[in-house]
N, C-alpha and C. Protein backbone atom coordinates (compact mmCIF):
# COMPACT_ATOMS: atom_id res chain seq x y z
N UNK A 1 89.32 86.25 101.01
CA UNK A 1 88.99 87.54 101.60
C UNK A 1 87.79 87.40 102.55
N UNK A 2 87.00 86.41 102.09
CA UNK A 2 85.91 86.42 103.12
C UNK A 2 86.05 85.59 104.30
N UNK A 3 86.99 84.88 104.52
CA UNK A 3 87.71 84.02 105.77
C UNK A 3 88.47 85.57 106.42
N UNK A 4 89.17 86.71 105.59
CA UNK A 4 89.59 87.43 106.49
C UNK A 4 88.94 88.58 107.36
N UNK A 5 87.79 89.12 106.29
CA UNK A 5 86.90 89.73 106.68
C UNK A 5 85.99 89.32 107.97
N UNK A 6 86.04 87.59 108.47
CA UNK A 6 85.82 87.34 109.31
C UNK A 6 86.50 87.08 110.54
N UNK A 7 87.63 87.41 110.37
CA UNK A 7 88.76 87.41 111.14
C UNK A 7 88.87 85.91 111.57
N UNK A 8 89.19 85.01 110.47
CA UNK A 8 89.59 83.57 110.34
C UNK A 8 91.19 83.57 109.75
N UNK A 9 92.07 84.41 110.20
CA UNK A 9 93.13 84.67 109.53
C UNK A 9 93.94 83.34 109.18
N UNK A 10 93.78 82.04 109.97
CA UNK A 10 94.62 80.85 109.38
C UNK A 10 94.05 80.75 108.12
N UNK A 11 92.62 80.62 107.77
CA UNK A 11 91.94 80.44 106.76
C UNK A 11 92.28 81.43 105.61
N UNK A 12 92.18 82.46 105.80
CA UNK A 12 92.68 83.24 104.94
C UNK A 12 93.91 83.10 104.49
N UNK A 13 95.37 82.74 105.19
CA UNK A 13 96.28 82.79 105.28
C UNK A 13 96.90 82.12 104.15
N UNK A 14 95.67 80.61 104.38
CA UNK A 14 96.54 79.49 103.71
C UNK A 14 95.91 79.61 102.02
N UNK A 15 94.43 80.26 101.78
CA UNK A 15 93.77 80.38 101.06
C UNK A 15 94.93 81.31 100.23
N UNK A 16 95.25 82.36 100.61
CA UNK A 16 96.35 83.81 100.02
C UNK A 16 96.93 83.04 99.58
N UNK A 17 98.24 82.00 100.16
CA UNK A 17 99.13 81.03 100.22
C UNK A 17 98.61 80.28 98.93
N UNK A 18 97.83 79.78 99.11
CA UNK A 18 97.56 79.20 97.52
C UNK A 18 96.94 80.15 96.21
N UNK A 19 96.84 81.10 96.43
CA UNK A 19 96.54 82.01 95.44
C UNK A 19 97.73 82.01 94.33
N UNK A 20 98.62 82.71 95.62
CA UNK A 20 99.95 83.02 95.42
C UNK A 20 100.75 81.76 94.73
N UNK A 21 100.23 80.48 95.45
CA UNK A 21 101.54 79.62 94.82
C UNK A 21 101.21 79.34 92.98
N UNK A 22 99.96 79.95 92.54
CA UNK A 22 99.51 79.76 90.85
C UNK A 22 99.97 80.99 90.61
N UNK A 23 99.58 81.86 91.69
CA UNK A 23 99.99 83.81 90.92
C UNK A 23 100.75 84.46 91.74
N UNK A 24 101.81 83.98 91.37
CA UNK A 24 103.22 84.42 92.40
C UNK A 24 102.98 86.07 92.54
N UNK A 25 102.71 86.21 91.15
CA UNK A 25 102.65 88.17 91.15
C UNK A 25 101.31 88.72 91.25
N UNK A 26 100.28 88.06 91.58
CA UNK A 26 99.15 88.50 92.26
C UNK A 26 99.22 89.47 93.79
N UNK A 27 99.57 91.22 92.54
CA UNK A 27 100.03 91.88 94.26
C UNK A 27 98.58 92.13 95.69
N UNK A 28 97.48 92.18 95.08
CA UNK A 28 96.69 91.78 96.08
C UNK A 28 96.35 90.72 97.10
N UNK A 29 96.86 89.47 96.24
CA UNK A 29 96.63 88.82 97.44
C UNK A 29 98.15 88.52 98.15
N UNK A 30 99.13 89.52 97.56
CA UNK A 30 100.28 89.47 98.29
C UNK A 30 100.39 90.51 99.56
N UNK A 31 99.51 91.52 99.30
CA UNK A 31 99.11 92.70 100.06
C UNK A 31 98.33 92.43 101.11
N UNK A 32 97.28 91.53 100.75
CA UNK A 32 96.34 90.80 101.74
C UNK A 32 97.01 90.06 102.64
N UNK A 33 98.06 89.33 102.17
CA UNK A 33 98.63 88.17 103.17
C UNK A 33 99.48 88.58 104.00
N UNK A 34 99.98 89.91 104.04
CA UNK A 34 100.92 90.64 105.27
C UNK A 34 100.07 90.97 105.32
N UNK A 35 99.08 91.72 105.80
CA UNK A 35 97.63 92.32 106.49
C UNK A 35 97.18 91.16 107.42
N UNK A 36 96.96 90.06 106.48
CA UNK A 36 96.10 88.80 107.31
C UNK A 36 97.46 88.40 108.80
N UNK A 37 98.69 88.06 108.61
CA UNK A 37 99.77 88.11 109.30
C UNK A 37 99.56 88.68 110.57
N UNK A 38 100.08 90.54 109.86
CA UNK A 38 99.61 91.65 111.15
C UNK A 38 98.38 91.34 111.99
N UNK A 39 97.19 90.84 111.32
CA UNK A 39 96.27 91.17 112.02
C UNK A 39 96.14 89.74 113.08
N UNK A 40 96.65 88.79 112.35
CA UNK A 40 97.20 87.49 113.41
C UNK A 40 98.11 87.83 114.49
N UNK A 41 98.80 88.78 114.85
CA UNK A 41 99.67 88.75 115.63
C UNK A 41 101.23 88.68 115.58
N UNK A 42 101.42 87.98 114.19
CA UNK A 42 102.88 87.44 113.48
C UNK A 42 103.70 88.43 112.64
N UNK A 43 104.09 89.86 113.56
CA UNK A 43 104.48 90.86 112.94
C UNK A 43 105.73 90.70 111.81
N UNK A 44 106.64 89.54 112.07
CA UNK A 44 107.87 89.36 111.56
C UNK A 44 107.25 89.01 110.50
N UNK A 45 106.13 87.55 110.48
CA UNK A 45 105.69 87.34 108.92
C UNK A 45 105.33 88.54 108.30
N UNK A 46 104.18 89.33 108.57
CA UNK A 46 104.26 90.29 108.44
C UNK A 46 105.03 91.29 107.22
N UNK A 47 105.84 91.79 107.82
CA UNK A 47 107.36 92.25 107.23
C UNK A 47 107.59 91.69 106.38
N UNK A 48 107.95 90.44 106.10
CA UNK A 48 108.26 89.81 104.88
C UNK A 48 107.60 89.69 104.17
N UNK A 49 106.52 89.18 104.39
CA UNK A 49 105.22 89.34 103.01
C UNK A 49 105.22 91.00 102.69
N UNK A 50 104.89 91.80 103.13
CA UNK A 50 105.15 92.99 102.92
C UNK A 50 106.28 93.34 102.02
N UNK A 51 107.43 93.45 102.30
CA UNK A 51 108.57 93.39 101.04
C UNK A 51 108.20 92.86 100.08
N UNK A 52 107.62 91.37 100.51
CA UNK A 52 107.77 90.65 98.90
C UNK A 52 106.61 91.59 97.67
N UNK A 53 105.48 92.17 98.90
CA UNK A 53 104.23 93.27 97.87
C UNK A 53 105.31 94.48 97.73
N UNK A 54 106.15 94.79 98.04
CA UNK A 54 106.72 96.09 97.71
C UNK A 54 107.67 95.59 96.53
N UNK A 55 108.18 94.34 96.42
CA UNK A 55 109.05 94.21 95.09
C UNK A 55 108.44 94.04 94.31
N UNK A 56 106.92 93.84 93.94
CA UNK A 56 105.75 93.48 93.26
C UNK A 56 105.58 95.07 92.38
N UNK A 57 105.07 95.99 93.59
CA UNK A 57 105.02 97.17 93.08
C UNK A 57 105.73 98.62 94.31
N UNK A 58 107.20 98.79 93.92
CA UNK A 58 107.69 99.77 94.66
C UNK A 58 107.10 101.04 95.00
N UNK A 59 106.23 101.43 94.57
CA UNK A 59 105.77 103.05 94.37
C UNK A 59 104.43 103.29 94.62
N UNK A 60 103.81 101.83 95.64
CA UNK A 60 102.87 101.63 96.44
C UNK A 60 102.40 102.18 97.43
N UNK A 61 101.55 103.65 97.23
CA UNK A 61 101.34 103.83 99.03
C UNK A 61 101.01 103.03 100.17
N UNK A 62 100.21 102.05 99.68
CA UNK A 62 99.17 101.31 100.37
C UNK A 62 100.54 100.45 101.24
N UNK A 63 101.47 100.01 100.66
CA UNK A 63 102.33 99.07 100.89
C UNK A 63 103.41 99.79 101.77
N UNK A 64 104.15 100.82 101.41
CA UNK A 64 104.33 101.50 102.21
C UNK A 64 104.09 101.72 103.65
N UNK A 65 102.67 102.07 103.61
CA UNK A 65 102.21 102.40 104.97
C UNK A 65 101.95 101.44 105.02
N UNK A 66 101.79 100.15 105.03
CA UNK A 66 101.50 98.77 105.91
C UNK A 66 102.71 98.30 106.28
N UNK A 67 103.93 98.12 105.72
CA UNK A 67 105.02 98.36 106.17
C UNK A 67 105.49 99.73 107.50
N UNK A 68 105.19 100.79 107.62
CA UNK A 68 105.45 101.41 108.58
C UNK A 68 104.51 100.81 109.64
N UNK A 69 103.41 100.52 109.49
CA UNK A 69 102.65 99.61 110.57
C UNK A 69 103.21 98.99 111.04
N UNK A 70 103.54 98.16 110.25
CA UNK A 70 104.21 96.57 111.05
C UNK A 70 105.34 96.84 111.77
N UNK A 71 106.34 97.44 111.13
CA UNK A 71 107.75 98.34 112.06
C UNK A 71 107.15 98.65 113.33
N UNK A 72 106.28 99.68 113.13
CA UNK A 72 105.65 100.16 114.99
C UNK A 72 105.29 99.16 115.41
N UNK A 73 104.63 98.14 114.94
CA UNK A 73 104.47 97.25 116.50
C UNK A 73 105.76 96.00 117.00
N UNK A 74 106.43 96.12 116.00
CA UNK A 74 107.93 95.35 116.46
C UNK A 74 108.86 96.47 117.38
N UNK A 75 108.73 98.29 117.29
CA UNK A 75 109.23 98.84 118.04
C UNK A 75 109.95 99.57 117.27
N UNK A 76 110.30 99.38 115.91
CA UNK A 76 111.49 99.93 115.20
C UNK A 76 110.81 101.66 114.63
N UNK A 77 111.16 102.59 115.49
CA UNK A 77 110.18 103.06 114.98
C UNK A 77 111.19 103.76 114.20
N UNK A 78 112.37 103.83 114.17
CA UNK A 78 113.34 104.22 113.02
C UNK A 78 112.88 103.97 111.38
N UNK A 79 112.57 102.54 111.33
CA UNK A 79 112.29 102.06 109.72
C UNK A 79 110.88 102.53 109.69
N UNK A 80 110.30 102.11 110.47
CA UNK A 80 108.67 102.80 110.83
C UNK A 80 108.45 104.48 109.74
N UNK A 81 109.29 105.28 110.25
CA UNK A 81 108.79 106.47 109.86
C UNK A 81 109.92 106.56 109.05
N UNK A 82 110.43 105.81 108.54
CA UNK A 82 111.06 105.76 107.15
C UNK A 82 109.70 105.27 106.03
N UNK A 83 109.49 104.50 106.26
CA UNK A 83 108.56 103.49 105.35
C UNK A 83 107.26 104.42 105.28
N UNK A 84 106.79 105.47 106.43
CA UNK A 84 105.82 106.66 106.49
C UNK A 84 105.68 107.67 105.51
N UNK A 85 107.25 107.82 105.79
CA UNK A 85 107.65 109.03 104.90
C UNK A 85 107.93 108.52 102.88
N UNK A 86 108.23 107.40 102.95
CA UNK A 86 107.66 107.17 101.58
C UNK A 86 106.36 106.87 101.17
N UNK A 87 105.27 106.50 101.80
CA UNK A 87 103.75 106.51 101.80
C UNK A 87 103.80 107.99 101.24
N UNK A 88 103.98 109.01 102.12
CA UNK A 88 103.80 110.14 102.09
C UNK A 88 104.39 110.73 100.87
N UNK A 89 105.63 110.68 100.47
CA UNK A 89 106.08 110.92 98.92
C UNK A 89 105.38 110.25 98.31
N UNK A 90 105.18 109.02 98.12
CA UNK A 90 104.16 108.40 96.70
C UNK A 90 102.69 108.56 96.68
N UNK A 91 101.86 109.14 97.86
CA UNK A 91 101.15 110.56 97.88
C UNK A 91 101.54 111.13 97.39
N UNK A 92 102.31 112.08 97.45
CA UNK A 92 102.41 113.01 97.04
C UNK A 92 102.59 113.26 95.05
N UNK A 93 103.34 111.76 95.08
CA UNK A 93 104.05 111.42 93.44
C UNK A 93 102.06 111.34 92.91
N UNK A 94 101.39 110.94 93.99
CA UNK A 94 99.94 110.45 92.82
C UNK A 94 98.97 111.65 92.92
N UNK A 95 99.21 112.28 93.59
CA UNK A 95 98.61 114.09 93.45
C UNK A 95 99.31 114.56 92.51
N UNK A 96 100.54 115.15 92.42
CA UNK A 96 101.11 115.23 91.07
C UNK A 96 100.65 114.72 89.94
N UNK A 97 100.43 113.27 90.02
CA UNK A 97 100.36 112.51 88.49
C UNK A 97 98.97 113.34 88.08
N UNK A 98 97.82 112.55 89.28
CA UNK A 98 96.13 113.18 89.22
C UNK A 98 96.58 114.84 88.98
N UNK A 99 96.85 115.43 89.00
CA UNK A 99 97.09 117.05 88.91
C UNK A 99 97.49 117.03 87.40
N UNK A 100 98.44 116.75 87.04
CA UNK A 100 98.98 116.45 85.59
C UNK A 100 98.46 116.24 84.74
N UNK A 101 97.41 115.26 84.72
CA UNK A 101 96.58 114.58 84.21
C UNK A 101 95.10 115.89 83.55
N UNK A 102 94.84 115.77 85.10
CA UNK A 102 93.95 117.55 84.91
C UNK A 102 94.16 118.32 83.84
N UNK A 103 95.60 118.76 84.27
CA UNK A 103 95.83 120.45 83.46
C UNK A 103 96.32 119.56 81.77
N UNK A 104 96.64 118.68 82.13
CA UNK A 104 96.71 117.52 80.35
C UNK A 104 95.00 118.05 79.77
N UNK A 105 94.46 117.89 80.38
CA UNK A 105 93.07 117.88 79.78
C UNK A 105 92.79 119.08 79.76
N UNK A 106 92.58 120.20 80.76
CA UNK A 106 92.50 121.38 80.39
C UNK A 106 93.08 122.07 79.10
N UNK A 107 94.42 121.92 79.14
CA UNK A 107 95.28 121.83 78.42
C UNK A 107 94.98 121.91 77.05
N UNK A 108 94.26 120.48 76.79
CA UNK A 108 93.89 119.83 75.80
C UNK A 108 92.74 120.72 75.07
N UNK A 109 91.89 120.95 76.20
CA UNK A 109 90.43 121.62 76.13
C UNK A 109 90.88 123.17 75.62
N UNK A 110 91.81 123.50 76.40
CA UNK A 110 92.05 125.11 75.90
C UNK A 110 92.69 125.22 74.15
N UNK A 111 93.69 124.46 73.91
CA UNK A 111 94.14 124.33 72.60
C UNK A 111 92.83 124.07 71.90
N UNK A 112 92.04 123.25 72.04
CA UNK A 112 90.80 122.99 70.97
C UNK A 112 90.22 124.32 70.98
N UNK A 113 89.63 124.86 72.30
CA UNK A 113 89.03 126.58 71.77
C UNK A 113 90.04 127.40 71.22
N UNK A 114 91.62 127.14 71.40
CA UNK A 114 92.25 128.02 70.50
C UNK A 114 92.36 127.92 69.05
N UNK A 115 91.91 126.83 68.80
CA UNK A 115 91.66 126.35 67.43
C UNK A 115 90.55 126.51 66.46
N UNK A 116 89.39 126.26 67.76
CA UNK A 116 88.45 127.20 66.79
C UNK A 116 88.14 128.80 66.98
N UNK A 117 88.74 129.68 67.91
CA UNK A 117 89.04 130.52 67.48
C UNK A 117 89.92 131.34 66.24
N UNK A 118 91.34 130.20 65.94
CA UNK A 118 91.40 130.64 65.07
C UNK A 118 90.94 130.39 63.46
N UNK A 119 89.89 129.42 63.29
CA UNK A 119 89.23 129.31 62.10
C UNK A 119 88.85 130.57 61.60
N UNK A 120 89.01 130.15 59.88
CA UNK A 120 89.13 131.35 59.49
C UNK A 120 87.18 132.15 59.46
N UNK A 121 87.48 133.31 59.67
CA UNK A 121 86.32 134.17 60.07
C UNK A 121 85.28 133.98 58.61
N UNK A 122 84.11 134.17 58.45
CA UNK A 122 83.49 134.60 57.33
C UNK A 122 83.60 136.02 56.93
N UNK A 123 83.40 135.88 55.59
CA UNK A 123 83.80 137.90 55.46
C UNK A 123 81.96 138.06 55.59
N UNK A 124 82.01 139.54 56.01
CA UNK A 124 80.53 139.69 56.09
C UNK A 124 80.26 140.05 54.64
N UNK A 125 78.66 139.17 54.61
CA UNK A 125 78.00 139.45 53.10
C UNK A 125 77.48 140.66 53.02
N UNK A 126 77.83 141.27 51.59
CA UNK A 126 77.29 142.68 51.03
C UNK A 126 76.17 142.64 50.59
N UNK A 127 75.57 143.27 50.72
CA UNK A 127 74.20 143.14 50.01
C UNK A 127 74.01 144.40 48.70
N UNK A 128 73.44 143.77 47.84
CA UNK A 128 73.73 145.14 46.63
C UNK A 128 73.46 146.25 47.18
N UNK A 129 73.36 147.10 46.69
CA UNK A 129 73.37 148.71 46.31
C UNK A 129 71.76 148.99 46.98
N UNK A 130 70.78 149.55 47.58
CA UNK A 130 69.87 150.17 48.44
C UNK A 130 69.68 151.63 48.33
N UNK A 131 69.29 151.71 47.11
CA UNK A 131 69.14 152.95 46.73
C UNK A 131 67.90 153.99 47.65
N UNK A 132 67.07 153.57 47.95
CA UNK A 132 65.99 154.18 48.87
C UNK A 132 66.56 154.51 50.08
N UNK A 133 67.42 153.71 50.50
CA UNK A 133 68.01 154.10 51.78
C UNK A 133 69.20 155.20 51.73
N UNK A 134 69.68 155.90 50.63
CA UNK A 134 70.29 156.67 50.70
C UNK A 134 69.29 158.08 50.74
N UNK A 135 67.96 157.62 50.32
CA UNK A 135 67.18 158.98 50.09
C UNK A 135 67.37 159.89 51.39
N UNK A 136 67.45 161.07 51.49
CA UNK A 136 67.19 161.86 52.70
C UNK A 136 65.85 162.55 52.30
N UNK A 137 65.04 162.63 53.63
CA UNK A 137 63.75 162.83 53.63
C UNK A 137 63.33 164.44 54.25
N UNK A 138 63.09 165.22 52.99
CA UNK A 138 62.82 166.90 53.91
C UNK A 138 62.02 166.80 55.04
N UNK A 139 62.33 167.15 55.88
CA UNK A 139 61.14 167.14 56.80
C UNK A 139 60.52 168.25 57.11
């Protein structure tokens, strides 16, 4: 990453490349290595490393939209704003989840105050008999 961050993309390339050949399913540095590609110029590699991070994890925004990237600069802008428009649903699927998640906890939080609301009440204590306080006073 720090060969790419310097925009040494062979370096990076081959570095990913051997990541990958110990951690085939290492989806970051499978994600990284179509990025490092694109940003080389080699849109077709590109593309393919890209798929191979999308069979890694399908329901990837990130992957997604690096895939519609790479489409626009080959021209296709058909698959392009195909590959957009699922970014945009699996947005949308992880607002849902994060939203879900929320009202899970709210949820959660409201049942517990309904619970101790319904604990059972104390009866109020009597206190004996107060005989002075019934006195009425002539005035």
């Amino acid at each position: 990453m720090f060969d790419f961050s310097r925009g040494e993309f062979d370096g990076a390339i081959a570095e990913l490349k051997n990541v990958l050949a110990r951690e085939p399913e290492n989806f970051d540095a499978q994600l990284a290595l179509g990025m490092a590609f694109y940003r080389q110029g080699d849109f077709a590699a590109a593309i393919v490393e890209g798929h191979k991070a999308e069979k890694l994890r399908p329901q990837e925004q990130l992957v997604h939209t690096n895939l519609s990237l790479f489409y626009q600069k080959i021209g296709d802008k058909m698959t392009a704003e195909k590959y957009g428009l699922k970014a945009k649903i699996e947005s949308w699927r992880e607002d849902a989840k994060n939203s879900g998640e929320k009202k899970s906890a709210e949820t959660q939080t409201q049942n517990e105050n309904e619970l101790q609301i319904a604990k059972p009440k104390m009866a109020p204590m009597k206190f004996p008999s107060q005989p002075w306080k019934n006195k009425k006073v002539d005035g």
